[in-house]
C-alpha atoms as a PDB file:
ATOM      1  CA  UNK A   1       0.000   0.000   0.000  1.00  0.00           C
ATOM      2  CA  UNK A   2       1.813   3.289  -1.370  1.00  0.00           C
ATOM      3  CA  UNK A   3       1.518   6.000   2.017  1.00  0.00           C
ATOM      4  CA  UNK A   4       1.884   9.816   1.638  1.00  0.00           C
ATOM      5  CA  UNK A   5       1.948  12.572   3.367  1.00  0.00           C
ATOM      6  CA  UNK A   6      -0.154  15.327   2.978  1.00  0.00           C
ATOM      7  CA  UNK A   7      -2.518  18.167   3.513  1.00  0.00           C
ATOM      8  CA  UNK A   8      -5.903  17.843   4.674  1.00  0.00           C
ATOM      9  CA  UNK A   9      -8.344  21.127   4.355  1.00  0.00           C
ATOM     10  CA  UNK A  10     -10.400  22.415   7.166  1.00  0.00           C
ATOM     11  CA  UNK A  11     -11.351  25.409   8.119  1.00  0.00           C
ATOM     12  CA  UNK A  12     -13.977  28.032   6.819  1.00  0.00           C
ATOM     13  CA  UNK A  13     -14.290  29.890   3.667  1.00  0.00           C
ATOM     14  CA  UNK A  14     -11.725  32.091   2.204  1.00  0.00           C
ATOM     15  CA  UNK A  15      -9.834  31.314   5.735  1.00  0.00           C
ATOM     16  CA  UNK A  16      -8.183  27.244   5.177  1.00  0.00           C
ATOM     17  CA  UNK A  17      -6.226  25.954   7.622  1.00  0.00           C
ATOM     18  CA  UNK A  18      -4.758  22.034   7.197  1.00  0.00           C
ATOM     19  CA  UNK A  19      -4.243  19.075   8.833  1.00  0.00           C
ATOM     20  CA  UNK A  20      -0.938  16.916   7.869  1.00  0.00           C
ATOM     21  CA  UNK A  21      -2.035  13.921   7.232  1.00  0.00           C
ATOM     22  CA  UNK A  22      -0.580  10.305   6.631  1.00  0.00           C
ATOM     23  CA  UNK A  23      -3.202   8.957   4.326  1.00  0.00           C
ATOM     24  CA  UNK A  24      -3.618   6.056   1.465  1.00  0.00           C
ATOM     25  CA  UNK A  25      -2.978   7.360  -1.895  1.00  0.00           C
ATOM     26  CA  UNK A  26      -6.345   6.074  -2.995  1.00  0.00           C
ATOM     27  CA  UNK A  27      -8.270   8.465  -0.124  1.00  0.00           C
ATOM     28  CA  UNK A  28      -9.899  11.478  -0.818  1.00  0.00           C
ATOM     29  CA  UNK A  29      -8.070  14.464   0.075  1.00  0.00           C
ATOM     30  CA  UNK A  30     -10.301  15.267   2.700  1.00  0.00           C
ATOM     31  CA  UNK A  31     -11.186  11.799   3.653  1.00  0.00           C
ATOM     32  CA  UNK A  32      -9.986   8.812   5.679  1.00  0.00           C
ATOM     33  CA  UNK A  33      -6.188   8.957   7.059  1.00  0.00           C
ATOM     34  CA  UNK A  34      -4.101   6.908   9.195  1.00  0.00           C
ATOM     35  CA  UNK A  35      -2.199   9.147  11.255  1.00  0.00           C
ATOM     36  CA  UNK A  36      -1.971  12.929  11.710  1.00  0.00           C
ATOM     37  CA  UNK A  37       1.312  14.803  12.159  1.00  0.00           C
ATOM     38  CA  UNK A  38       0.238  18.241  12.995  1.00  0.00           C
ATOM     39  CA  UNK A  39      -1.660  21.578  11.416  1.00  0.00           C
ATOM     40  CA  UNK A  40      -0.657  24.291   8.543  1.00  0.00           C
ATOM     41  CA  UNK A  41      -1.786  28.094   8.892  1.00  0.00           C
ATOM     42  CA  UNK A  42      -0.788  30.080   6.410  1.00  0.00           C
ATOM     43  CA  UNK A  43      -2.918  33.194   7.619  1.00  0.00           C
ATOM     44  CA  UNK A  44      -0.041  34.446   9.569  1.00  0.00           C
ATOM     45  CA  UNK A  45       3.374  36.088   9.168  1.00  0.00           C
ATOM     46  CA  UNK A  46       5.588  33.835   9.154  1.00  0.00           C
ATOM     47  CA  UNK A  47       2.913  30.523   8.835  1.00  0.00           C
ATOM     48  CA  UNK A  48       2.200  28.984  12.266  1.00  0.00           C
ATOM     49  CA  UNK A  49       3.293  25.464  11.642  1.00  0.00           C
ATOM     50  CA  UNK A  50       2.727  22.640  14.453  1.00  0.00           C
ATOM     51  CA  UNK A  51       4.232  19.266  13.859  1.00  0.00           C
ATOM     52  CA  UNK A  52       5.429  16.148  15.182  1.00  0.00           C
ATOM     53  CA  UNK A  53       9.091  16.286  13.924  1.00  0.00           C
ATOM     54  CA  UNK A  54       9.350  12.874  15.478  1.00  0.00           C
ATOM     55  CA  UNK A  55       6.557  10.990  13.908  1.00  0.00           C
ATOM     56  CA  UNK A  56       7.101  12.933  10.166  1.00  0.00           C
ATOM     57  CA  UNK A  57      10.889  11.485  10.419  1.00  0.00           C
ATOM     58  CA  UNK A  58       9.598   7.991  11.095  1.00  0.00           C
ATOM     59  CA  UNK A  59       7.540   8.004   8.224  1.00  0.00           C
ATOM     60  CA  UNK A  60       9.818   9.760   6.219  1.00  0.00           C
ATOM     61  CA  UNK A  61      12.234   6.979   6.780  1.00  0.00           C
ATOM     62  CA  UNK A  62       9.606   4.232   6.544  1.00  0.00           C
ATOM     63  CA  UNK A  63       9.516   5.603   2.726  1.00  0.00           C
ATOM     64  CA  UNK A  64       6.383   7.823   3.163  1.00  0.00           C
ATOM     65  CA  UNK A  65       6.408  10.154   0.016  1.00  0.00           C
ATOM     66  CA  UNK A  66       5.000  13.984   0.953  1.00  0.00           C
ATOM     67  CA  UNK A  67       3.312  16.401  -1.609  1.00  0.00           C
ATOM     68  CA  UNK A  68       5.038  19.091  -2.402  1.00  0.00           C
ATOM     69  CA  UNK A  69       3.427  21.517   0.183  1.00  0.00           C
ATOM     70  CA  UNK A  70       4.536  18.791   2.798  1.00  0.00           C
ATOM     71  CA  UNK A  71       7.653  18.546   1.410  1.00  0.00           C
ATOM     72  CA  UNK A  72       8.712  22.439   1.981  1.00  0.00           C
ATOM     73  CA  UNK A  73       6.564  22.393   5.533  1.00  0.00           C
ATOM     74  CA  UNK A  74       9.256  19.116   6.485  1.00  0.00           C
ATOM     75  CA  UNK A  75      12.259  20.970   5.385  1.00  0.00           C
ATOM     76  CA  UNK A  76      11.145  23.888   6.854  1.00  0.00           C
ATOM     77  CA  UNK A  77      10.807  22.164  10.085  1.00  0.00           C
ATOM     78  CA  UNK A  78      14.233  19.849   9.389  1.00  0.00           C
ATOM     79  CA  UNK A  79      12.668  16.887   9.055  1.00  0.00           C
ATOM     80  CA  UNK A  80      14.363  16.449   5.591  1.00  0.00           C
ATOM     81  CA  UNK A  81      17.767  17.398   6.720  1.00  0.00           C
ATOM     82  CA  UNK A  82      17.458  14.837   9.325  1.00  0.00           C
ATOM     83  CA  UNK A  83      16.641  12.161   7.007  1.00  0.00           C
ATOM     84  CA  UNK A  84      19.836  13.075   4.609  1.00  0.00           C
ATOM     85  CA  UNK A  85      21.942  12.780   7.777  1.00  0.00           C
ATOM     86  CA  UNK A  86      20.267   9.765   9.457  1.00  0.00           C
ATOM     87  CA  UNK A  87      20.604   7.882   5.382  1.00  0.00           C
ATOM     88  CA  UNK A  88      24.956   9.284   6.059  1.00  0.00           C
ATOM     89  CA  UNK A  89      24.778   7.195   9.407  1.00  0.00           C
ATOM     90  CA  UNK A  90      23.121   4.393   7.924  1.00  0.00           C
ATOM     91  CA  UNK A  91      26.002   4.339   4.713  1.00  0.00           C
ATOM     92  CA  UNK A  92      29.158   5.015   7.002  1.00  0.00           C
ATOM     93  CA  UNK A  93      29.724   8.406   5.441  1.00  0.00           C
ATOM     94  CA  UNK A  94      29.338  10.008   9.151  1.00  0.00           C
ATOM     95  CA  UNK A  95      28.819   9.308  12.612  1.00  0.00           C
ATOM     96  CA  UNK A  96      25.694   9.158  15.052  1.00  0.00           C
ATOM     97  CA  UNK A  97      27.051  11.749  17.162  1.00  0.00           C
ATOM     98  CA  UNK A  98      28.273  14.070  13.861  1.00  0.00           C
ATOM     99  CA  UNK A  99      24.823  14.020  12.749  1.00  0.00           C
ATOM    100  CA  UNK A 100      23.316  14.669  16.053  1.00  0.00           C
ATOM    101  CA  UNK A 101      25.608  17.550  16.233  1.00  0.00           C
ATOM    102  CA  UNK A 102      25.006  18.912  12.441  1.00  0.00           C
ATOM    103  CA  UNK A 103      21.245  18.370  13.193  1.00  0.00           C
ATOM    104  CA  UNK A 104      21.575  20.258  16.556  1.00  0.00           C
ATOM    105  CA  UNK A 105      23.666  23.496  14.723  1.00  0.00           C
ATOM    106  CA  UNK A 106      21.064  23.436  12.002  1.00  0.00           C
ATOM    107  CA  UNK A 107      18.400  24.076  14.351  1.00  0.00           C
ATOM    108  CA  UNK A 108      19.666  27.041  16.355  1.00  0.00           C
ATOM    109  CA  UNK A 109      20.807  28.598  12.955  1.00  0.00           C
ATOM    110  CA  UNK A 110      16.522  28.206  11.980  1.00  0.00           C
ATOM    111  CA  UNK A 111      15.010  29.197  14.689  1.00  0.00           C
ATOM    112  CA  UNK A 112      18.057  32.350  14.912  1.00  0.00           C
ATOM    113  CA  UNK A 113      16.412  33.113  11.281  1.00  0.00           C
ATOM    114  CA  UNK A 114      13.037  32.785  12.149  1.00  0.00           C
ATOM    115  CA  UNK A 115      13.655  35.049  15.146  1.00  0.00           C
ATOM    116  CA  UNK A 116      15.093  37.384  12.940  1.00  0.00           C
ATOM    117  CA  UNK A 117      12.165  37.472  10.767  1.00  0.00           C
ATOM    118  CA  UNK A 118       9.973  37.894  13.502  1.00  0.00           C
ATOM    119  CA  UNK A 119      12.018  40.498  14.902  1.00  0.00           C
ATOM    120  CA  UNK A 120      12.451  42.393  11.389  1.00  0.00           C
ATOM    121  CA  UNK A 121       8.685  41.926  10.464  1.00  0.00           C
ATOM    122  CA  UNK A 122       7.774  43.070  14.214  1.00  0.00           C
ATOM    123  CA  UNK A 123      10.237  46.519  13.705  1.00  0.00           C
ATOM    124  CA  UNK A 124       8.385  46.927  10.196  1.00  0.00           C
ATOM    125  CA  UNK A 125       5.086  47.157  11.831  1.00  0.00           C
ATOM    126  CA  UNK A 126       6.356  49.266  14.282  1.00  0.00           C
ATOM    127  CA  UNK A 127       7.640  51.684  11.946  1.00  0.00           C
ATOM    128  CA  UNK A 128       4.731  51.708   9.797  1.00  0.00           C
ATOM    129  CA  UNK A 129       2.729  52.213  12.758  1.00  0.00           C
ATOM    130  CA  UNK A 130       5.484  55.147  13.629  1.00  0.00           C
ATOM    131  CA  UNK A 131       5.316  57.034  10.278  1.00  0.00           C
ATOM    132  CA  UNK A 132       1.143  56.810  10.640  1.00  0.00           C
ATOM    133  CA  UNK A 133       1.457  58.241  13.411  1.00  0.00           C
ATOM    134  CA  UNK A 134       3.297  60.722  12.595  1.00  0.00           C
ATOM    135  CA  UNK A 135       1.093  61.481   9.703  1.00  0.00           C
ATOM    136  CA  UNK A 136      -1.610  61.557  11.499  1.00  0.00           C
ATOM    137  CA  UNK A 137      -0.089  63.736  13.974  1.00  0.00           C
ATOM    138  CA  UNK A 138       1.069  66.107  11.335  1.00  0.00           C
ATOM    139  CA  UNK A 139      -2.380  66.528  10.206  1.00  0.00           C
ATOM    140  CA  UNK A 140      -3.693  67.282  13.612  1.00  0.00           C
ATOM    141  CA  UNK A 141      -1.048  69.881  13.605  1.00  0.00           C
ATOM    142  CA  UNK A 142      -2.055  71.558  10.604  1.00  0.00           C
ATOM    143  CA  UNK A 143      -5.746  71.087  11.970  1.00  0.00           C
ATOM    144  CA  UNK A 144      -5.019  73.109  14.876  1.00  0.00           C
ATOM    145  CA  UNK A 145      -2.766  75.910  13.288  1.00  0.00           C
ATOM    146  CA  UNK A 146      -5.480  76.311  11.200  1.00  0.00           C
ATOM    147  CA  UNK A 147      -8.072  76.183  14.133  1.00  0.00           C
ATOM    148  CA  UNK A 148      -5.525  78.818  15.912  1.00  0.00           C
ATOM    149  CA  UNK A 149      -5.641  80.995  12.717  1.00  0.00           C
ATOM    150  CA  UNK A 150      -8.997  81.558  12.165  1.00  0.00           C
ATOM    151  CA  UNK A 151      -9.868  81.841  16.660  1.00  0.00           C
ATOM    152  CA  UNK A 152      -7.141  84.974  15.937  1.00  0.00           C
ATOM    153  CA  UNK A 153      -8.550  86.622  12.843  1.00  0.00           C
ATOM    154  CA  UNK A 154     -11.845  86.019  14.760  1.00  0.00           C
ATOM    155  CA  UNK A 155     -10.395  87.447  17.961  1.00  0.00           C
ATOM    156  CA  UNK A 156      -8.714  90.750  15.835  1.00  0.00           C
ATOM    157  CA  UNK A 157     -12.432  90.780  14.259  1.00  0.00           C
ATOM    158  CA  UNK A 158     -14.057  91.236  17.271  1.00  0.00           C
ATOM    159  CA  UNK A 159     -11.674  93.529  18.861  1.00  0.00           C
ATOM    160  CA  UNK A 160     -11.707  95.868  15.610  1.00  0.00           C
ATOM    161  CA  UNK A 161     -15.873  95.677  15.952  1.00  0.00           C
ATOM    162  CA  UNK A 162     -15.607  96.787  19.933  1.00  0.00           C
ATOM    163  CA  UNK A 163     -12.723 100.023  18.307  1.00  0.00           C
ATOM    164  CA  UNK A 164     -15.136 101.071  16.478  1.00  0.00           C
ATOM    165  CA  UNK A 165     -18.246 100.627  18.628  1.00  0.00           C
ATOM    166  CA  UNK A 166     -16.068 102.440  21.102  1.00  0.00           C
ATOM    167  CA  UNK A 167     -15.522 105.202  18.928  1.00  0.00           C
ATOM    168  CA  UNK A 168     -18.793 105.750  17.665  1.00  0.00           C
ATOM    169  CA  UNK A 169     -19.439 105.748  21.791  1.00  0.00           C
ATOM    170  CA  UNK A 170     -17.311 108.563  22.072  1.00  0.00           C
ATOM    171  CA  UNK A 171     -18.847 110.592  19.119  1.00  0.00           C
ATOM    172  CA  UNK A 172     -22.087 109.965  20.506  1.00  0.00           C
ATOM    173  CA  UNK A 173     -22.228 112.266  23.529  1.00  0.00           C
ATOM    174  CA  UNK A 174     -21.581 115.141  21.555  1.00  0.00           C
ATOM    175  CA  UNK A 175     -24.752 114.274  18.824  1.00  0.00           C
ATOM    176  CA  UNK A 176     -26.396 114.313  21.868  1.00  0.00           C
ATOM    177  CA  UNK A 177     -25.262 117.721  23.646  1.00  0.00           C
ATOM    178  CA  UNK A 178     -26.290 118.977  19.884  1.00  0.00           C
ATOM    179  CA  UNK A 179     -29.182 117.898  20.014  1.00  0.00           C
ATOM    180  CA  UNK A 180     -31.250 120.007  22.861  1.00  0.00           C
ATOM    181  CA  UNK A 181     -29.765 123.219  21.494  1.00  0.00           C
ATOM    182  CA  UNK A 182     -31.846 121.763  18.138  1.00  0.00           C
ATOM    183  CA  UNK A 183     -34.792 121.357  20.643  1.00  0.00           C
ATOM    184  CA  UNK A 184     -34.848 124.196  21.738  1.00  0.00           C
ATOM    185  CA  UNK A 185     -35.112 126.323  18.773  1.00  0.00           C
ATOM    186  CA  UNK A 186     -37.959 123.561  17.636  1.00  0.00           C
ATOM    187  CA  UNK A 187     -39.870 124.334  21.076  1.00  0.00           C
ATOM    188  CA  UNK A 188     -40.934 127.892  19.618  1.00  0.00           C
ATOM    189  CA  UNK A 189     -42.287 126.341  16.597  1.00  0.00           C
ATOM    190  CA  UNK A 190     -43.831 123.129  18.513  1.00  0.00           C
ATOM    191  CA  UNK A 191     -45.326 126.026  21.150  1.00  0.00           C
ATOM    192  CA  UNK A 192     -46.820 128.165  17.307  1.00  0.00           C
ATOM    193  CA  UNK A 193     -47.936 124.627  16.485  1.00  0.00           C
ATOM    194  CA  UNK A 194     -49.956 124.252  19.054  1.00  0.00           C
ATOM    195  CA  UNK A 195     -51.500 127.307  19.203  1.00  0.00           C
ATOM    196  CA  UNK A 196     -52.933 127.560  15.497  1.00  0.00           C
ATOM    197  CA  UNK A 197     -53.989 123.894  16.422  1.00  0.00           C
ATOM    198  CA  UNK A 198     -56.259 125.442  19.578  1.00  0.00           C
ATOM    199  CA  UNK A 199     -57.561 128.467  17.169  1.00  0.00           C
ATOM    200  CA  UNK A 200     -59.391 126.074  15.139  1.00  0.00           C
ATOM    201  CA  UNK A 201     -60.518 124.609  17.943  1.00  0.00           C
ATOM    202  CA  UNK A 202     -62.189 127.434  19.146  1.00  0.00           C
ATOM    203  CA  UNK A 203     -63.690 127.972  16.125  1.00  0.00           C
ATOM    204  CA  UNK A 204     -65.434 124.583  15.666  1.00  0.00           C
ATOM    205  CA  UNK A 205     -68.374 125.539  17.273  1.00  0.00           C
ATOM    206  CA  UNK A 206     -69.185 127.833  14.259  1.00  0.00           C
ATOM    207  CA  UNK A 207     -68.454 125.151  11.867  1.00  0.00           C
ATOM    208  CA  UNK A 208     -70.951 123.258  13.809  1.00  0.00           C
ATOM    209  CA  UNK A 209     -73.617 125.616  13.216  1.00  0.00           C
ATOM    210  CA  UNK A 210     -72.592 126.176   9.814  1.00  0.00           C
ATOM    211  CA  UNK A 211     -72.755 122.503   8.717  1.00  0.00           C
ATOM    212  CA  UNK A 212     -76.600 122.328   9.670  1.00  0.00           C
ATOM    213  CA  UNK A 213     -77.127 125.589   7.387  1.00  0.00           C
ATOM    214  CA  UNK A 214     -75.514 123.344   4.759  1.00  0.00           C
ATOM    215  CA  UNK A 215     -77.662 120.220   5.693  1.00  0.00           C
ATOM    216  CA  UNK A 216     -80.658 122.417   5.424  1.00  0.00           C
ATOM    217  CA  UNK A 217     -79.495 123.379   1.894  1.00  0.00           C
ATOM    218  CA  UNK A 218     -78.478 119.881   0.924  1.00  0.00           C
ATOM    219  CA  UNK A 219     -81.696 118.624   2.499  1.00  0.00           C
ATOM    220  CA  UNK A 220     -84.107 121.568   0.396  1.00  0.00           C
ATOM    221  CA  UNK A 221     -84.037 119.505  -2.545  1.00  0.00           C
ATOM    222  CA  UNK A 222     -85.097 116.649  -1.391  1.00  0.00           C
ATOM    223  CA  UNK A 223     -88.168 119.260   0.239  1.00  0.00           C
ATOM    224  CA  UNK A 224     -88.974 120.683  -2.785  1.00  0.00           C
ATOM    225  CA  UNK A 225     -89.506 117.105  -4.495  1.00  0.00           C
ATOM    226  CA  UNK A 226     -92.160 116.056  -1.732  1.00  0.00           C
ATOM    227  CA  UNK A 227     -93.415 119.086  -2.543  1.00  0.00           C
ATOM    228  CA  UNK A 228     -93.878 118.485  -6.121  1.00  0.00           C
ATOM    229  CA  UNK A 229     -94.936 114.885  -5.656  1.00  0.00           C
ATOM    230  CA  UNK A 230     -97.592 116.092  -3.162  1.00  0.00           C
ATOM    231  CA  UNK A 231     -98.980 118.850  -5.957  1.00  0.00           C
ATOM    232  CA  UNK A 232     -98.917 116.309  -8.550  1.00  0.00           C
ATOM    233  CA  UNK A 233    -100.614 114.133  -6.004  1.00  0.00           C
ATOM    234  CA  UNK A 234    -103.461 117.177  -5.453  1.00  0.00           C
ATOM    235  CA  UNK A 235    -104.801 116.602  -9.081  1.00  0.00           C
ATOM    236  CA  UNK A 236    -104.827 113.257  -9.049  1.00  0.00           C
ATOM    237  CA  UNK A 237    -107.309 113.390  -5.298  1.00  0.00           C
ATOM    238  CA  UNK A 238    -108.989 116.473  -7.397  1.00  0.00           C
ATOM    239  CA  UNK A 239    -109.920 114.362 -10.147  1.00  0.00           C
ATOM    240  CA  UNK A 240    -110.837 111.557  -7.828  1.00  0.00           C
ATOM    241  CA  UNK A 241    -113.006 114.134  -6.237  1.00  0.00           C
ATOM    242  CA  UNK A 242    -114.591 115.028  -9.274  1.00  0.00           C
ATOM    243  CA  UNK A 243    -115.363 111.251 -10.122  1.00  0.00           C
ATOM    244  CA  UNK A 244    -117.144 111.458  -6.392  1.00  0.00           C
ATOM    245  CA  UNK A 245    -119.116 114.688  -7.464  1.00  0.00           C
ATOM    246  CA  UNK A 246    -119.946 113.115 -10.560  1.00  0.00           C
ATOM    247  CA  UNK A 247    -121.246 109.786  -8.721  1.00  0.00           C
ATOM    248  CA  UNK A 248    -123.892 111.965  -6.774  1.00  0.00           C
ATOM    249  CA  UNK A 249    -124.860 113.981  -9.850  1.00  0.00           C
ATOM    250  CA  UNK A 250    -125.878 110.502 -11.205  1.00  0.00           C
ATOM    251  CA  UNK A 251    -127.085 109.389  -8.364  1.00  0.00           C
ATOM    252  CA  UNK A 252    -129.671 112.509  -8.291  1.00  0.00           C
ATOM    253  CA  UNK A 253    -130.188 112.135 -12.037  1.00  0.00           C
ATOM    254  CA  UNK A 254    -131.309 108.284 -11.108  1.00  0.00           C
ATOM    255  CA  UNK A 255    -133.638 110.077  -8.653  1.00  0.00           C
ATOM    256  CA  UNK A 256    -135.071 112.369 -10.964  1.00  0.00           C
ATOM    257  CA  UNK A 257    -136.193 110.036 -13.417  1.00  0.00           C
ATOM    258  CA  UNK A 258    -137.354 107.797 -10.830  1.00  0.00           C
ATOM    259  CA  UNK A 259    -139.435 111.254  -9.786  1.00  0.00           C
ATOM    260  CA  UNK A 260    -140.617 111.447 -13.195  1.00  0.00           C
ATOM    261  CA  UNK A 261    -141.820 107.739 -13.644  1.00  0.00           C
ATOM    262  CA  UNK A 262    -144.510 108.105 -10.725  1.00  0.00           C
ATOM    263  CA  UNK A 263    -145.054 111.267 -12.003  1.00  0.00           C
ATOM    264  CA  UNK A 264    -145.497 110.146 -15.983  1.00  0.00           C
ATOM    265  CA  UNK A 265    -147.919 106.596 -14.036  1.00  0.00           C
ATOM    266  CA  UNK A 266    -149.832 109.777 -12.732  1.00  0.00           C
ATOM    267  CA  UNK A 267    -150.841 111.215 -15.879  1.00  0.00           C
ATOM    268  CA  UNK A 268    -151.503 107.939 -17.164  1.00  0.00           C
ATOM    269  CA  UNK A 269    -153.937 107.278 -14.421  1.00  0.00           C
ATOM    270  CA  UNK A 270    -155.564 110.965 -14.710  1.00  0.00           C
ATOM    271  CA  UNK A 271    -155.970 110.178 -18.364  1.00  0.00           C
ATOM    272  CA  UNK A 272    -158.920 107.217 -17.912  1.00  0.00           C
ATOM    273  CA  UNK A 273    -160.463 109.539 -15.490  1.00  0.00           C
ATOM    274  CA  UNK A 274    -160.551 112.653 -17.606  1.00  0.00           C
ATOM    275  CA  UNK A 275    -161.604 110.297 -20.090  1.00  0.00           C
ATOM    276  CA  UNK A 276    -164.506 109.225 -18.260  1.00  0.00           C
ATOM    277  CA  UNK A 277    -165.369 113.202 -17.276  1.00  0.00           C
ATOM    278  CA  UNK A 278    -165.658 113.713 -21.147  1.00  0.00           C
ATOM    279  CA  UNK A 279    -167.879 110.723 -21.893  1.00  0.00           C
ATOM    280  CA  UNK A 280    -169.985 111.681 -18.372  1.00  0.00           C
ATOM    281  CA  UNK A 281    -170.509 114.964 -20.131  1.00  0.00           C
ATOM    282  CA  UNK A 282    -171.250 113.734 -23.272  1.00  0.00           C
ATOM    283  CA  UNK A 283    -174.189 111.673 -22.043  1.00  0.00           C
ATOM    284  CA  UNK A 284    -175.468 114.761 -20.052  1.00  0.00           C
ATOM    285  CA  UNK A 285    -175.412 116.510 -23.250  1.00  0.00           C
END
């Protein structure tokens, strides 16, 4: 059964982290393994790498073949270095103890360059963080000299306002020791004023009685119209009177010939008799 080492993916989305794995060829990446070695981040500066040095070398040396990731992750970590010197031992070409040694001088001169990067990626951060800093705090600067700037002009602003309000404090007295000489020569004229304002006062009584004469003349008019109205009125009651004269004329006339009817029934009945006086006297005859 062929073995290798290799990476197995966990973690999360766009943030992998890996198992190292000992794992049949035929497997799935992420499927069944035999052993695991350790864990792979390579989120961080420099990647955080855990591994068992001791169980990698073992399998190394069983004839374990790693994928390429795996096979710069055991070099990194010595595990490859190891295995050259262990194979030296095994040929005769070295020592145990040189090896052991070799291995041993190898590892101090790592983890001195790891340090080092640490160190030198730990002073660039700090500088970066420095010259931000600094930019920021120049900024600030300007920001304030700026802020101080305009507080002064507004300060010289206001003091030039409170000169000149001052000044036009000082001229102001004298307007005003002007002005009752002004006031005085006005007070004649106010005093005239009033006066010509009592005369017609005095007088309104005569308007009063003139403004009923002029009533009386607007109001004649209006008089003389009722007037006319009431004469045209007189011949219409005279005619009216006339009809009522004329109604008893009639009425008298009616009389009259009622008069004369009896009167005309008279002769009528005096006829037959003088009649019968004729025919009397004829018979005497």
């Amino acid at each position: 059964m062929a073995v290798r080492i290799r990476l197995a993916r966990r973690g999360r989305k766009k943030l992998a982290l890996y198992d190292i794995v000992v794992a049949d060829v035929r497997a799935p990446r992420d499927g069944r393994f035999i052993e695991k070695l350790g864990t792979y981040n390579p989120n961080t500066d420099p990647a955080t790498i855990v591994l068992d040095t001791e169980g990698a070398f073992d399998w190394v040396m069983k004839g374990a073949q790693p994928s390429d990731t795996t096979r710069a992750i055991l070099s990194y970590k010595g595990v490859m270095y190891r295995k050259h010197l262990q194979v030296g031992v095994n040929k005769g070409a070295i020592t145990q103890e040189e090896a052991d040694k070799k291995y041993e001088a190898w590892l101090k001169d790592k983890e001195a360059k790891i340090q080092a990067k640490v160190d030198g990626l730990a002073k660039d951060k700090a500088k970066a963080d420095k010259e931000k800093l600094a930019a920021e705090t120049k900024v600030k600067e300007a920001r304030a000299e700026a802020l101080a700037k305009k507080q002064s002009e507004m300060i010289a602003a206001e003091e030039a306002a409170a000169k000149a309000k001052a000044a036009e404090g000082e001229e102001a007295p004298e307007a005003d020791v002007a002005e009752p000489a002004e006031a005085k020569e006005e007070a004649p004229a106010a005093e005239a004023k009033e006066e010509v304002a009592e005369a017609p006062a005095e007088k309104a009584p005569e308007a009063d009685t003139a403004e009923p004469a002029e009533a009386k003349k607007e109001e004649a008019p209006a008089e003389e119209v009722k007037e006319e109205a009431k004469e045209e009125a007189k011949p219409a009651k005279a005619e009216k009177a006339e009809v009522k004269d004329e109604e008893p004329a009639k009425a008298e006339a009616k009389e009259e010939v009622k008069d004369e009817a009896p009167a005309k029934e008279a002769k009528e009945e005096e006829k037959p008799e003088a009649d019968a006086k004729e025919e009397e006297k004829k018979e005497d005859k």
